[in-house]
N, C-alpha and C. Protein backbone atom coordinates (compact mmCIF):
# COMPACT_ATOMS: atom_id res chain seq x y z
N UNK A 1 18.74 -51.19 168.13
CA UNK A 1 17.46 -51.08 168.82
C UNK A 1 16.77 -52.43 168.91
N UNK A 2 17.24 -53.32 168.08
CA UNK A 2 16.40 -54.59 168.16
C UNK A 2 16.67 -55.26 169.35
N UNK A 3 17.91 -55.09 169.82
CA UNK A 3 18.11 -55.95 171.10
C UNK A 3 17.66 -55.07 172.61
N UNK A 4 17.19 -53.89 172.56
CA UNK A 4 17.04 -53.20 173.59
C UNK A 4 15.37 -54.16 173.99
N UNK A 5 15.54 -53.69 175.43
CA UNK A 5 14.14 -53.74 175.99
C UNK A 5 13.48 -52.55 175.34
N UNK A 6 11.79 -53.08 176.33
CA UNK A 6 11.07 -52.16 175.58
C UNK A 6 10.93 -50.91 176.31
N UNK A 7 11.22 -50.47 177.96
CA UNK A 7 11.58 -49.65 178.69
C UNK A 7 12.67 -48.57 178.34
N UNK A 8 13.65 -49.31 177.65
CA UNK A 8 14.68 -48.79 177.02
C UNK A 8 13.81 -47.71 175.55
N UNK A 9 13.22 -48.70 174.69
CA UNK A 9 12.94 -47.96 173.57
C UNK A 9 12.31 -46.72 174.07
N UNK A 10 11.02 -47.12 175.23
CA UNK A 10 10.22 -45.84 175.34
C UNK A 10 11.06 -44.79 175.63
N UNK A 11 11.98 -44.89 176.95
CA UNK A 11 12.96 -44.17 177.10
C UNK A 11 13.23 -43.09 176.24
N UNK A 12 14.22 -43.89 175.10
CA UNK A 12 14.95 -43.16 174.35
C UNK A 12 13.81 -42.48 172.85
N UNK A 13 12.34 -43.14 172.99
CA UNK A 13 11.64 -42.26 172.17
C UNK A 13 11.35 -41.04 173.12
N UNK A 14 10.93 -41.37 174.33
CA UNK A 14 10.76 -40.05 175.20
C UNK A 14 11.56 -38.62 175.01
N UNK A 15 12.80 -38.96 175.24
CA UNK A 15 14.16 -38.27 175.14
C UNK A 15 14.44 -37.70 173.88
N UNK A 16 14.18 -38.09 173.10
CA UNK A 16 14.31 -37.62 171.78
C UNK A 16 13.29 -37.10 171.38
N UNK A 17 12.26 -37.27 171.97
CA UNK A 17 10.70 -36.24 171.59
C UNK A 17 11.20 -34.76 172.45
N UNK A 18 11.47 -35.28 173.54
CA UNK A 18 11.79 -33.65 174.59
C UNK A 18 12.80 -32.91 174.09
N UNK A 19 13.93 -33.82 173.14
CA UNK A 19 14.89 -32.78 173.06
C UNK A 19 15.12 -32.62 171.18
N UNK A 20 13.37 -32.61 170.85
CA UNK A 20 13.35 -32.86 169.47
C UNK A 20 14.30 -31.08 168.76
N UNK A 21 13.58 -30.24 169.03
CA UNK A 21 14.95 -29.34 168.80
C UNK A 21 16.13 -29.35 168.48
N UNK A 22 16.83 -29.85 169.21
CA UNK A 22 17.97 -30.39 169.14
C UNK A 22 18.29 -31.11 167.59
N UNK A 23 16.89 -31.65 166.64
CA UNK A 23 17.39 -32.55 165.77
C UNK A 23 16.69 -31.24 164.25
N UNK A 24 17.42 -31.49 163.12
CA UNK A 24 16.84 -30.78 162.63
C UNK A 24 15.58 -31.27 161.79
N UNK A 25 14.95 -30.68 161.08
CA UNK A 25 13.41 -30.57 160.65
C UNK A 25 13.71 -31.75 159.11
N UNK A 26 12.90 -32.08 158.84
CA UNK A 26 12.73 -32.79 157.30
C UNK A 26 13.19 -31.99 156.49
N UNK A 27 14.14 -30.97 155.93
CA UNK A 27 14.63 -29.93 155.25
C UNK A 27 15.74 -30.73 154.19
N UNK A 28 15.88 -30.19 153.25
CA UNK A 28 16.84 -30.93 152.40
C UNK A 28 18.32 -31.28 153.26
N UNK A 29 18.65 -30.21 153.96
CA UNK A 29 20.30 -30.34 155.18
C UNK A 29 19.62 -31.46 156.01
N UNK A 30 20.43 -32.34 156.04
CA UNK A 30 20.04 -33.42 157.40
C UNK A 30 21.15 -32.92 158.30
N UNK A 31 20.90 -32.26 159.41
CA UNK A 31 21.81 -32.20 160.32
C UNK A 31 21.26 -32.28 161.96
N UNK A 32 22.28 -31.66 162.68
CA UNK A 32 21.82 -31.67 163.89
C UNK A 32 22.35 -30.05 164.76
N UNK A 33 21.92 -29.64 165.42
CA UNK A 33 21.86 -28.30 165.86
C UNK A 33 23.24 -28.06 166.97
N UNK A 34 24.57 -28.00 166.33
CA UNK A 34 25.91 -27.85 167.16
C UNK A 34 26.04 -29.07 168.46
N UNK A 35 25.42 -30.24 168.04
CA UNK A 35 25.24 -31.08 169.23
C UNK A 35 26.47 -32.57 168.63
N UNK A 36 26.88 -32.88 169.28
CA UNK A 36 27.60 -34.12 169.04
C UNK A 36 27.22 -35.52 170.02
N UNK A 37 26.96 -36.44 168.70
CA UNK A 37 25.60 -37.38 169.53
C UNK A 37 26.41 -38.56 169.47
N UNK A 38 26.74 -39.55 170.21
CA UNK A 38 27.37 -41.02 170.66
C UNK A 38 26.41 -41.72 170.77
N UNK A 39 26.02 -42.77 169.91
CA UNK A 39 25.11 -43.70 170.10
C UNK A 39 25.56 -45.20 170.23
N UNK A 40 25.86 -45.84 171.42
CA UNK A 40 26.42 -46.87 171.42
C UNK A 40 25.79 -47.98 171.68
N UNK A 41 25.84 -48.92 170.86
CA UNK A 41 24.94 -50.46 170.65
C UNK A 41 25.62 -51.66 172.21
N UNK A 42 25.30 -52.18 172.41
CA UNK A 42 25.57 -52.79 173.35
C UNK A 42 25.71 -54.73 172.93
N UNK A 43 25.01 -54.73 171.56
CA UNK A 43 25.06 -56.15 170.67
C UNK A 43 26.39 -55.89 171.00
N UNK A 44 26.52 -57.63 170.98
CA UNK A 44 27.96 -57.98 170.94
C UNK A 44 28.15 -58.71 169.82
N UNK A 45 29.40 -58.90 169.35
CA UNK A 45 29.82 -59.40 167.90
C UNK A 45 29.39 -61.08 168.46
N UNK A 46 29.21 -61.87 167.08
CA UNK A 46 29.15 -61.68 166.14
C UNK A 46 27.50 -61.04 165.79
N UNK A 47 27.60 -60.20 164.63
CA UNK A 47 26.34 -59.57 164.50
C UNK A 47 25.47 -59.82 163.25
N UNK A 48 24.46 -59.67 163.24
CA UNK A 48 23.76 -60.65 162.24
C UNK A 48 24.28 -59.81 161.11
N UNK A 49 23.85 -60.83 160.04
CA UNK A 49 24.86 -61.03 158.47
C UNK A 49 24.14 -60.22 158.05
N UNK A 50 24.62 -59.49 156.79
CA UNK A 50 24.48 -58.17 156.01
C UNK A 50 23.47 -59.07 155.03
N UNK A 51 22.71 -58.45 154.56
CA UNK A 51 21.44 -59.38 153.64
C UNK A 51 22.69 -59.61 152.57
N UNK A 52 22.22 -60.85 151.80
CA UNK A 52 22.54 -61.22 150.49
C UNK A 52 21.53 -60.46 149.28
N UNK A 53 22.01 -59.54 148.62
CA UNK A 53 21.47 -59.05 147.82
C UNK A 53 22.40 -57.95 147.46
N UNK A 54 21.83 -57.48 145.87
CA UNK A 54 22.70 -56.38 145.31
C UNK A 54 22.25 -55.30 145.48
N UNK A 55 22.87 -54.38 146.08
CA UNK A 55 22.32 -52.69 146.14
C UNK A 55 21.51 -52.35 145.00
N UNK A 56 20.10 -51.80 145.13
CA UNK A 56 19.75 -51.13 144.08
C UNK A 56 20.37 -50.05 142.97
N UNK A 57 20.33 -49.77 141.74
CA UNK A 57 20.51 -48.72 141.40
C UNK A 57 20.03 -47.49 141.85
N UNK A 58 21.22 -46.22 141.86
CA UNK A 58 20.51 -44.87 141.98
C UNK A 58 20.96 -44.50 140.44
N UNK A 59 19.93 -43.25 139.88
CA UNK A 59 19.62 -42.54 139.26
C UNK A 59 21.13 -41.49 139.44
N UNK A 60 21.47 -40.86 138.42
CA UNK A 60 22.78 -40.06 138.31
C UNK A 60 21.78 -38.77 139.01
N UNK A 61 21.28 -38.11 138.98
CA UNK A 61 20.20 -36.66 139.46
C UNK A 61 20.73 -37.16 141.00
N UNK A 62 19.96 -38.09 141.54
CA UNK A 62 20.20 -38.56 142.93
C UNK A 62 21.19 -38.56 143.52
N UNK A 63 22.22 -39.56 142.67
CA UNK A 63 23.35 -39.53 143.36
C UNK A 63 24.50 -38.01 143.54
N UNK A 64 24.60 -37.17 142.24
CA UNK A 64 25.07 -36.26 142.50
C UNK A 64 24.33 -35.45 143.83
N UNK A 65 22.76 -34.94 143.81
CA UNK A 65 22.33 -34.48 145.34
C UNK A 65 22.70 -35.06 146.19
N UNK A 66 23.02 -36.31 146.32
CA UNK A 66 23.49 -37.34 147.61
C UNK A 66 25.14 -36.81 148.11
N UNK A 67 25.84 -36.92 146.84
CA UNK A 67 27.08 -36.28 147.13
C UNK A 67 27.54 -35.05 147.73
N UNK A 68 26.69 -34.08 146.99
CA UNK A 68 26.72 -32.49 147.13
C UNK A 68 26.18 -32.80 148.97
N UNK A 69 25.37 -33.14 149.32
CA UNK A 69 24.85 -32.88 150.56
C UNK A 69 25.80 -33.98 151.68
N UNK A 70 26.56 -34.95 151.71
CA UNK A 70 27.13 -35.47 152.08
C UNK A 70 28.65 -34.54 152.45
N UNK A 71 29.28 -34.08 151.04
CA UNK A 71 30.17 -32.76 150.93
C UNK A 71 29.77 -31.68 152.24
N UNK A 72 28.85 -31.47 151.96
CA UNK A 72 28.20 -30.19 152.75
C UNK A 72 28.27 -30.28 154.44
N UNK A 73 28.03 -31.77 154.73
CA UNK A 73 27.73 -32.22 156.23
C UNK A 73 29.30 -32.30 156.61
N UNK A 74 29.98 -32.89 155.64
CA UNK A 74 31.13 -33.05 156.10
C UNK A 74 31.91 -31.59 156.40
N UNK A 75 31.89 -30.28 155.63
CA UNK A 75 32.30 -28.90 155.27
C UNK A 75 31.68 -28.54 157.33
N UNK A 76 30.38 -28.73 157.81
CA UNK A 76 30.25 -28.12 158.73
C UNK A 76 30.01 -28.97 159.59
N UNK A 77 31.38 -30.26 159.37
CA UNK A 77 31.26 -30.87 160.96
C UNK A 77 30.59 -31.90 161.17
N UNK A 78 29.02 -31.98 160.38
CA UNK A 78 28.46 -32.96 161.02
C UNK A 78 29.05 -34.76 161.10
N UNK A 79 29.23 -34.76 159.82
CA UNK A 79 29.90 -36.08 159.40
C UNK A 79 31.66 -36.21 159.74
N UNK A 80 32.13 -37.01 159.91
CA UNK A 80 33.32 -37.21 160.13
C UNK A 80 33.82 -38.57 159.29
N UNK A 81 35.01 -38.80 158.75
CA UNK A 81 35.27 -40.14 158.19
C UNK A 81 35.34 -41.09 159.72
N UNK A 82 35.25 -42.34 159.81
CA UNK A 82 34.96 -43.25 160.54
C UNK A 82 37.06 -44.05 160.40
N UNK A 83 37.67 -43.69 161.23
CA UNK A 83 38.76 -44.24 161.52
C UNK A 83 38.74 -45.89 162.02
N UNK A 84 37.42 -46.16 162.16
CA UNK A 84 37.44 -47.73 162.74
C UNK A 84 36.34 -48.11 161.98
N UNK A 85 36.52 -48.77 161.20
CA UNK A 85 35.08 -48.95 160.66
C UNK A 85 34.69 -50.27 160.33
N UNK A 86 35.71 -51.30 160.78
CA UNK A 86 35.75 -52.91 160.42
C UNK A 86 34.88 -53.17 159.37
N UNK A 87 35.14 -52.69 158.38
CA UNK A 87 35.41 -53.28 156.91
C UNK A 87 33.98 -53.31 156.53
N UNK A 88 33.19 -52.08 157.32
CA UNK A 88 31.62 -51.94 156.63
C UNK A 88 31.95 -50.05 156.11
């Protein structure tokens, strides 16, 4: 989104307000409603550098909910493993 115009952003906030349905609610499931969404960046490589810094710690409570619900997205579809994923 950083490289889009700003015609573009309104756009795609527009579009996503009209077809807010479509996305689901703040609910513990992050999903999306039987929809399969392609979001394609148009940056071209090379792309700015990953910050220098160390990931924070998570909390073991956290991370197991993180897992369990990650499990879950993957069980109905939403998530898929990433077959191309150049080494991020």
């Amino acid at each position: 989104m950083a490289h889009a115009k700003k015609n573009q952003k309104r756009r795609l906030s527009y579009l996503s307000y009209q077809h807010k349905e479509a996305f689901a609610s703040d609910r513990a499931t992050l999903s999306l409603k039987q929809q399969e969404v392609d979001i394609f960046s148009n940056a071209d490589r090379p792309y700015a550098p990953l910050p220098r810094r160390l990931a924070y710690p998570i909390n073991l409570k956290s991370c197991e909910s993180l897992r369990i619900n990650i499990i879950k997205l993957y069980k109905v579809k939403v998530l898929e493993k990433s077959l191309n994923h150049d080494g991020i």
